[in-house]
PDB file of N, CA and C in Angstrom:
ATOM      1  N   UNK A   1      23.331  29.012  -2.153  1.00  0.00           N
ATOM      2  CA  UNK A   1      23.176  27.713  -1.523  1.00  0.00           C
ATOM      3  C   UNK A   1      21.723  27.248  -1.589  1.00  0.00           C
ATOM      4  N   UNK A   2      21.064  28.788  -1.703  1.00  0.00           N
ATOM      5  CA  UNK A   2      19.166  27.714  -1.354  1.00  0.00           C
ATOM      6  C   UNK A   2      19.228  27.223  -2.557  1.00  0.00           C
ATOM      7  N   UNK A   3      19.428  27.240  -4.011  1.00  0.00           N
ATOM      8  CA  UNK A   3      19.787  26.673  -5.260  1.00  0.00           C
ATOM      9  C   UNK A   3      20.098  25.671  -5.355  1.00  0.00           C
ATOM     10  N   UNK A   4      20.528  25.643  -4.358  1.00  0.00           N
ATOM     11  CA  UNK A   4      21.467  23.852  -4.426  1.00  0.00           C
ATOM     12  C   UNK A   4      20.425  23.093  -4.549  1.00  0.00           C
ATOM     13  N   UNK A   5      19.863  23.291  -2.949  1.00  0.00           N
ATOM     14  CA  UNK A   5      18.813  22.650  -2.356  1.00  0.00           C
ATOM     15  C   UNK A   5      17.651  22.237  -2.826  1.00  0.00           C
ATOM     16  N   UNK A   6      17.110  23.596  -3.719  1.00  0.00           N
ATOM     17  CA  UNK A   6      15.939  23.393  -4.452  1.00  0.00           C
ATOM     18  C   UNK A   6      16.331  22.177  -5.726  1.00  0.00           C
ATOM     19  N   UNK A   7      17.450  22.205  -6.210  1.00  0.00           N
ATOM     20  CA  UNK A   7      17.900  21.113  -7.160  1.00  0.00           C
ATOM     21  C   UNK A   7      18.203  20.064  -6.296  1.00  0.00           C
ATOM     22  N   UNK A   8      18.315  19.912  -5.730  1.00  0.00           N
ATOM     23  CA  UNK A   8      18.680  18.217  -4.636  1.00  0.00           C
ATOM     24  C   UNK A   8      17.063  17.873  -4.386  1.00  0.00           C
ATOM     25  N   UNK A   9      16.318  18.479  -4.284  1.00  0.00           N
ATOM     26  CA  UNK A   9      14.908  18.409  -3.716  1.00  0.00           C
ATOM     27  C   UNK A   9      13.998  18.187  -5.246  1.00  0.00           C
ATOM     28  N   UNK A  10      14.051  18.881  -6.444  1.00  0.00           N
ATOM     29  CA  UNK A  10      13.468  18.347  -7.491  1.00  0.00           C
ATOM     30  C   UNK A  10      14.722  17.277  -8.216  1.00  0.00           C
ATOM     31  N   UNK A  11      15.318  16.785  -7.983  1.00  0.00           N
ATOM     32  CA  UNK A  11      16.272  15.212  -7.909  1.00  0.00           C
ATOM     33  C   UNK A  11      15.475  14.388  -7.346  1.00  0.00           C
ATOM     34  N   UNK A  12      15.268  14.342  -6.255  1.00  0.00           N
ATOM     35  CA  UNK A  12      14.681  13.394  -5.461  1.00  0.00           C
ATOM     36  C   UNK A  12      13.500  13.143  -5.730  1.00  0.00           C
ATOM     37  N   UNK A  13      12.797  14.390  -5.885  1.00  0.00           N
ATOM     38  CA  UNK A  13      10.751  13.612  -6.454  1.00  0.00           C
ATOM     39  C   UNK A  13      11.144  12.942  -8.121  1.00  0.00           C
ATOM     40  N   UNK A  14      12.099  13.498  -8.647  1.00  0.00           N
ATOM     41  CA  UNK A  14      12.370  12.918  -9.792  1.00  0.00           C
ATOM     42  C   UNK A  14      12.588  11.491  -9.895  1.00  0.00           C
ATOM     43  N   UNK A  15      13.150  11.423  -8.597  1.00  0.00           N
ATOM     44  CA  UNK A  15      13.858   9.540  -8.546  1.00  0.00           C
ATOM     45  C   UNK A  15      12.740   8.844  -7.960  1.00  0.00           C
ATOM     46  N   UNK A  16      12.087   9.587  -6.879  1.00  0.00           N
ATOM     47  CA  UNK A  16      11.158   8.992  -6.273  1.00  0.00           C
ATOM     48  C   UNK A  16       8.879   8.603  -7.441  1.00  0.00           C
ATOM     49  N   UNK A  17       9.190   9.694  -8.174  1.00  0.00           N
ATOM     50  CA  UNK A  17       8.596   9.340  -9.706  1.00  0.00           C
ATOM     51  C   UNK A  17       9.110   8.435 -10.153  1.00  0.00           C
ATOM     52  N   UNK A  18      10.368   8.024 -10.537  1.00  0.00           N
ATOM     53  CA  UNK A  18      10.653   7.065 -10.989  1.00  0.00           C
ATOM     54  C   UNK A  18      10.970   5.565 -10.352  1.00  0.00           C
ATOM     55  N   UNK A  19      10.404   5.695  -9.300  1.00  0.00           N
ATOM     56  CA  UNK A  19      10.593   4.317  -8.254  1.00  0.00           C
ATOM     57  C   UNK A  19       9.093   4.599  -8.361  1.00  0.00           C
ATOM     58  N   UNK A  20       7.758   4.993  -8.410  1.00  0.00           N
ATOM     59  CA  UNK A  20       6.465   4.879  -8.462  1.00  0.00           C
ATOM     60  C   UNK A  20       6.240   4.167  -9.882  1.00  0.00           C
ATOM     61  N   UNK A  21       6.997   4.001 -10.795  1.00  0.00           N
ATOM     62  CA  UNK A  21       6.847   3.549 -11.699  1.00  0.00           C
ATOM     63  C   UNK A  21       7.131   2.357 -11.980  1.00  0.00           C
ATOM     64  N   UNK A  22       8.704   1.599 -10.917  1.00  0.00           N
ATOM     65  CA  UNK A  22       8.800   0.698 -11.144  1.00  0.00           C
ATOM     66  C   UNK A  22       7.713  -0.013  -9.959  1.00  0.00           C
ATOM     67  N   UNK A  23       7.045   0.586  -9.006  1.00  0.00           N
ATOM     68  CA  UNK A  23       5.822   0.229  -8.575  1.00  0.00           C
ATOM     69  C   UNK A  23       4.966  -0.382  -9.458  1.00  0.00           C
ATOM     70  N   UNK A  24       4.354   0.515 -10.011  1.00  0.00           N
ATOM     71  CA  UNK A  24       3.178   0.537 -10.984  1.00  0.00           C
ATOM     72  C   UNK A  24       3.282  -0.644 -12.249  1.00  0.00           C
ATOM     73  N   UNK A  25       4.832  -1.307 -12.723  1.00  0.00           N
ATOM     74  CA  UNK A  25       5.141  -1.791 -13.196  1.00  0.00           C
ATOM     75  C   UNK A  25       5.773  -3.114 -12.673  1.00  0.00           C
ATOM     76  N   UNK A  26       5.238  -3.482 -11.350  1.00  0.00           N
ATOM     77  CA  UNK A  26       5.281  -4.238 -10.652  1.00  0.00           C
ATOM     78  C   UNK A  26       6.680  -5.107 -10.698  1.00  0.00           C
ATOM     79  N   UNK A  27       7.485  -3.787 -10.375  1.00  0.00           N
ATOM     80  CA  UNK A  27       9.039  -4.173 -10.427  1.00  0.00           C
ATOM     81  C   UNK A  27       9.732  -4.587  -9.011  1.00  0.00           C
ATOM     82  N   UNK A  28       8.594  -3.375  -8.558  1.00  0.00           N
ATOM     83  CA  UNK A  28       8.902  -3.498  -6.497  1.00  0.00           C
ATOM     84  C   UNK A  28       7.867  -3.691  -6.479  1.00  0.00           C
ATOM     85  N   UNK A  29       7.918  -4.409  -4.519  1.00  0.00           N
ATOM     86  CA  UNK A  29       6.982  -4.197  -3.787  1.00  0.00           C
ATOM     87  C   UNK A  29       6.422  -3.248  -3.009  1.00  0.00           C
ATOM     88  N   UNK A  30       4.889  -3.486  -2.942  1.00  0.00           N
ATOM     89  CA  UNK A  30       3.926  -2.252  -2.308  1.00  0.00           C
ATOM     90  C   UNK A  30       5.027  -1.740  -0.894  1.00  0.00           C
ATOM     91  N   UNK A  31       5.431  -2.768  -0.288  1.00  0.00           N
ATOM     92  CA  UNK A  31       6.036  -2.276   0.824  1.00  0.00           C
ATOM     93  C   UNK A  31       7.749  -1.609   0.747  1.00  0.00           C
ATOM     94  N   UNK A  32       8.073  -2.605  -0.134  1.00  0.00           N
ATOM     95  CA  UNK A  32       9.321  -1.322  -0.765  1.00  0.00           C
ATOM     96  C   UNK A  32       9.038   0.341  -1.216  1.00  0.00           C
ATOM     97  N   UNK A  33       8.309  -0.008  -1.982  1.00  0.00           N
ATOM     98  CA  UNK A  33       7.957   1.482  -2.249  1.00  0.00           C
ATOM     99  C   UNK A  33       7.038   2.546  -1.260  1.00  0.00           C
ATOM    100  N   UNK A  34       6.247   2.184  -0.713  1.00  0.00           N
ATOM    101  CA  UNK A  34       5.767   2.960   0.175  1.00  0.00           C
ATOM    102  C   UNK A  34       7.144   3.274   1.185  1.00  0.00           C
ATOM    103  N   UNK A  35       7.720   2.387   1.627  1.00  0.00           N
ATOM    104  CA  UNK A  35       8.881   3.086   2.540  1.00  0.00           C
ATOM    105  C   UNK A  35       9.633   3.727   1.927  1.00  0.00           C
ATOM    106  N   UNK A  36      10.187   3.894   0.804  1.00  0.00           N
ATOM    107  CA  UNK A  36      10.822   4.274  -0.112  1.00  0.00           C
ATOM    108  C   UNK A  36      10.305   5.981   0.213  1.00  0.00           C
ATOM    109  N   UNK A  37       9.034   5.789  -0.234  1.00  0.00           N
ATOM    110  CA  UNK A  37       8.029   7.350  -0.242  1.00  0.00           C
ATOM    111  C   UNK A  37       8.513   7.922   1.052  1.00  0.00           C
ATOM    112  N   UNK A  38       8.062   7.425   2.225  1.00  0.00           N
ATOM    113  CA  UNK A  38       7.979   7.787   3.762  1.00  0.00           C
ATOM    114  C   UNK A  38       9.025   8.297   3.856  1.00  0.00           C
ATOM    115  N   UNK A  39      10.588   7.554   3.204  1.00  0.00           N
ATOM    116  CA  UNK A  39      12.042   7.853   3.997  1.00  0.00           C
ATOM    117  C   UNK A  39      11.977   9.228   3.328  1.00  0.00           C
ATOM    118  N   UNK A  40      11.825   9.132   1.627  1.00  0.00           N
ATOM    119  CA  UNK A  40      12.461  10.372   0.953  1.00  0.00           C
ATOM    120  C   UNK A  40      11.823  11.268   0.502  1.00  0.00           C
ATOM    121  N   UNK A  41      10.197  11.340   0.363  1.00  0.00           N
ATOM    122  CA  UNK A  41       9.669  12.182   0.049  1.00  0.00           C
ATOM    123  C   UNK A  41       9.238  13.657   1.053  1.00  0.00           C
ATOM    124  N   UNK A  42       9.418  14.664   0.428  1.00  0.00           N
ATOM    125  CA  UNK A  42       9.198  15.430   1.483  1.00  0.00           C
ATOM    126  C   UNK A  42       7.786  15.869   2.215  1.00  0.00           C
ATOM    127  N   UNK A  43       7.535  15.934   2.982  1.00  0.00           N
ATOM    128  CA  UNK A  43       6.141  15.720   3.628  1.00  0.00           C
ATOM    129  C   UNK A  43       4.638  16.798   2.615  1.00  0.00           C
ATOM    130  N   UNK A  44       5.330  17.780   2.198  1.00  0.00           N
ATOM    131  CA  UNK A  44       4.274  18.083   1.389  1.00  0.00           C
ATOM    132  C   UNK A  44       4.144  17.644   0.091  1.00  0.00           C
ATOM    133  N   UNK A  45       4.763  16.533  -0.711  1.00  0.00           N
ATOM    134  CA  UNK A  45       4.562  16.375  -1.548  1.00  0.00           C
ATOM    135  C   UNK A  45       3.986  14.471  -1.402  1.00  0.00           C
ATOM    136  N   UNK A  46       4.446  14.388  -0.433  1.00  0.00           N
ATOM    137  CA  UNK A  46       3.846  12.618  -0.170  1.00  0.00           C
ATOM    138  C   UNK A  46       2.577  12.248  -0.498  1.00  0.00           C
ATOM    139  N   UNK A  47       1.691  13.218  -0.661  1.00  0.00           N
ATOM    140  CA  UNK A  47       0.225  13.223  -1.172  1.00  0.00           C
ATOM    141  C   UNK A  47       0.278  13.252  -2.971  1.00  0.00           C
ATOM    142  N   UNK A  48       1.266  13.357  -3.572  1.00  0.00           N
ATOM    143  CA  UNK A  48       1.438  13.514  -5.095  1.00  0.00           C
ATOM    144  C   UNK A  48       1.611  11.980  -5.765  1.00  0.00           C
ATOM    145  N   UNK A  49       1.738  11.125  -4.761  1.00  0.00           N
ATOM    146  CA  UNK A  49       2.373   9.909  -5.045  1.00  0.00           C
ATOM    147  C   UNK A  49       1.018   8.680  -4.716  1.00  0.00           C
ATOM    148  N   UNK A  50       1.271   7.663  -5.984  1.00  0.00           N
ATOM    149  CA  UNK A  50       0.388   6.943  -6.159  1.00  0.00           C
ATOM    150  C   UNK A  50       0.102   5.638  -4.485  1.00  0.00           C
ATOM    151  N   UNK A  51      -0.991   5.774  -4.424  1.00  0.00           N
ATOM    152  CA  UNK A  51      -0.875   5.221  -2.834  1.00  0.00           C
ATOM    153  C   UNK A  51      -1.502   5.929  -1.456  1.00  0.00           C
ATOM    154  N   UNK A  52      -0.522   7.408  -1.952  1.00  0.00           N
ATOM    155  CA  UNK A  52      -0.565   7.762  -1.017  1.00  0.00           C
ATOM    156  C   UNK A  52      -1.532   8.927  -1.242  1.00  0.00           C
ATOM    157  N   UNK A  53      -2.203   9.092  -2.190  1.00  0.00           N
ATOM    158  CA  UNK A  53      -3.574  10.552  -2.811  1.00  0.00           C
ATOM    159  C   UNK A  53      -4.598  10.283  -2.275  1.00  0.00           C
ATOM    160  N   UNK A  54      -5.297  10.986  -1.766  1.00  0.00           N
ATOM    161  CA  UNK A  54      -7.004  11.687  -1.164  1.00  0.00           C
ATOM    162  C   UNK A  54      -7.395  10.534  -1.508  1.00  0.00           C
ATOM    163  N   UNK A  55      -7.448  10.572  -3.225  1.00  0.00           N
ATOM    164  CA  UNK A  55      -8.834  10.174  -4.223  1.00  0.00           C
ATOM    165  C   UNK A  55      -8.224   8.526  -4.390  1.00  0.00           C
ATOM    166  N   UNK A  56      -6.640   8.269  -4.185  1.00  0.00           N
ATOM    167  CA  UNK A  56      -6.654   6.849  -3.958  1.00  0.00           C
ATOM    168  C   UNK A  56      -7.523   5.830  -3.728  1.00  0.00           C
ATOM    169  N   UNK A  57      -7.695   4.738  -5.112  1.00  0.00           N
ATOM    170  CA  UNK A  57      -8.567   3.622  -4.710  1.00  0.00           C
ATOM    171  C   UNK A  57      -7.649   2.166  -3.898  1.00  0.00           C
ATOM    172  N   UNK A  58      -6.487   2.773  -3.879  1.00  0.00           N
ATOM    173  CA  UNK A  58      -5.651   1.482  -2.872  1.00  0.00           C
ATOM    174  C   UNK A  58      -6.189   1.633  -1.865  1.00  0.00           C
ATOM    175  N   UNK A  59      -5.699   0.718  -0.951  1.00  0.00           N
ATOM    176  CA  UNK A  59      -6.041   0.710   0.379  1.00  0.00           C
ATOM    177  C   UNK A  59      -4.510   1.525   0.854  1.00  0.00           C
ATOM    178  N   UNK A  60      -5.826   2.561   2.233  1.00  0.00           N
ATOM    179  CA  UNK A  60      -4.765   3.205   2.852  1.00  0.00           C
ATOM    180  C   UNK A  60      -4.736   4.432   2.804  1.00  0.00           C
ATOM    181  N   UNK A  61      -4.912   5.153   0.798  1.00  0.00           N
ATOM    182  CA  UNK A  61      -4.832   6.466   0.056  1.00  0.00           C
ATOM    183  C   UNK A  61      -5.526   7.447   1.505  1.00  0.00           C
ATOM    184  N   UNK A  62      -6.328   7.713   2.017  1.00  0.00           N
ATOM    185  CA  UNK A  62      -6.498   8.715   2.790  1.00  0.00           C
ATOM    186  C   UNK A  62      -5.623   9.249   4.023  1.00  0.00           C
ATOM    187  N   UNK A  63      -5.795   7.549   4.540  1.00  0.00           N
ATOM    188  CA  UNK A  63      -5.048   7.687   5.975  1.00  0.00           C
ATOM    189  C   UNK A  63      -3.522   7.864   5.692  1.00  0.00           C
ATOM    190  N   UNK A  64      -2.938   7.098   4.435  1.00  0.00           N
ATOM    191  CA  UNK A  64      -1.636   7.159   4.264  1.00  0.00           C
ATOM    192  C   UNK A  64      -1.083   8.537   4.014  1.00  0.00           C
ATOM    193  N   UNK A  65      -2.023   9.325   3.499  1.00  0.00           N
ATOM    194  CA  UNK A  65      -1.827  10.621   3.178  1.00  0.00           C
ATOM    195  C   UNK A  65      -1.869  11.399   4.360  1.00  0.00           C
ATOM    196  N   UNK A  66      -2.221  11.247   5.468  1.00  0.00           N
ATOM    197  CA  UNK A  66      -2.297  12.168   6.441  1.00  0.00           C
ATOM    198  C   UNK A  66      -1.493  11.933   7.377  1.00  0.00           C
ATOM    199  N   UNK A  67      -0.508  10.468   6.919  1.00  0.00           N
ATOM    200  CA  UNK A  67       0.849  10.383   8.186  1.00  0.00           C
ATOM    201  C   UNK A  67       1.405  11.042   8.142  1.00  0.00           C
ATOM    202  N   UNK A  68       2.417  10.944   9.143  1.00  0.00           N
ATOM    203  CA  UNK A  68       3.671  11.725   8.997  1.00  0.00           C
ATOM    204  C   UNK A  68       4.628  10.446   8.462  1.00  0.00           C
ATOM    205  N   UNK A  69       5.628  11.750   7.646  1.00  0.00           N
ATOM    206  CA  UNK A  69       6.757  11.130   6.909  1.00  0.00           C
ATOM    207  C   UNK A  69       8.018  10.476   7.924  1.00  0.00           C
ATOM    208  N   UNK A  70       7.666  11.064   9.250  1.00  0.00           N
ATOM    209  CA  UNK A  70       8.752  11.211  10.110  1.00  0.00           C
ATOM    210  C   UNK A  70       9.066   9.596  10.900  1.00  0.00           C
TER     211      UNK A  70
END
């Protein structure tokens, strides 16, 4: 069963990579996609995602990185 999980969980950064893209490609909006991140990403990886990184030059990249997903 943890198998499953670990495949339901690299699914999801997979989809959620691919919704950063239609970001980046200004398909969605900043605010679609950031909630998008918050609902489904899992809290240690929410820092992998454009927006939401340390070194982010958006507005937000630090603090956004240190919310909670919850």
């Amino acid at each position: 069963m943890n198998t499953m999980t670990e495949n339901n969980k690299d699914i999801t950064f997979a989809a959620l990579k691919l919704i950063e893209q239609l970001y980046l490609d200004h398909k969605i909006s900043r605010t679609i996609y950031r909630n998008i991140i918050r609902e489904y990403a899992e809290p240690e990886d929410v820092c992998r995602f454009y927006g939401f990184r340390e070194d982010s030059s958006e507005e937000g990249g630090i603090a956004a990185c240190t919310e909670s997903t919850m």
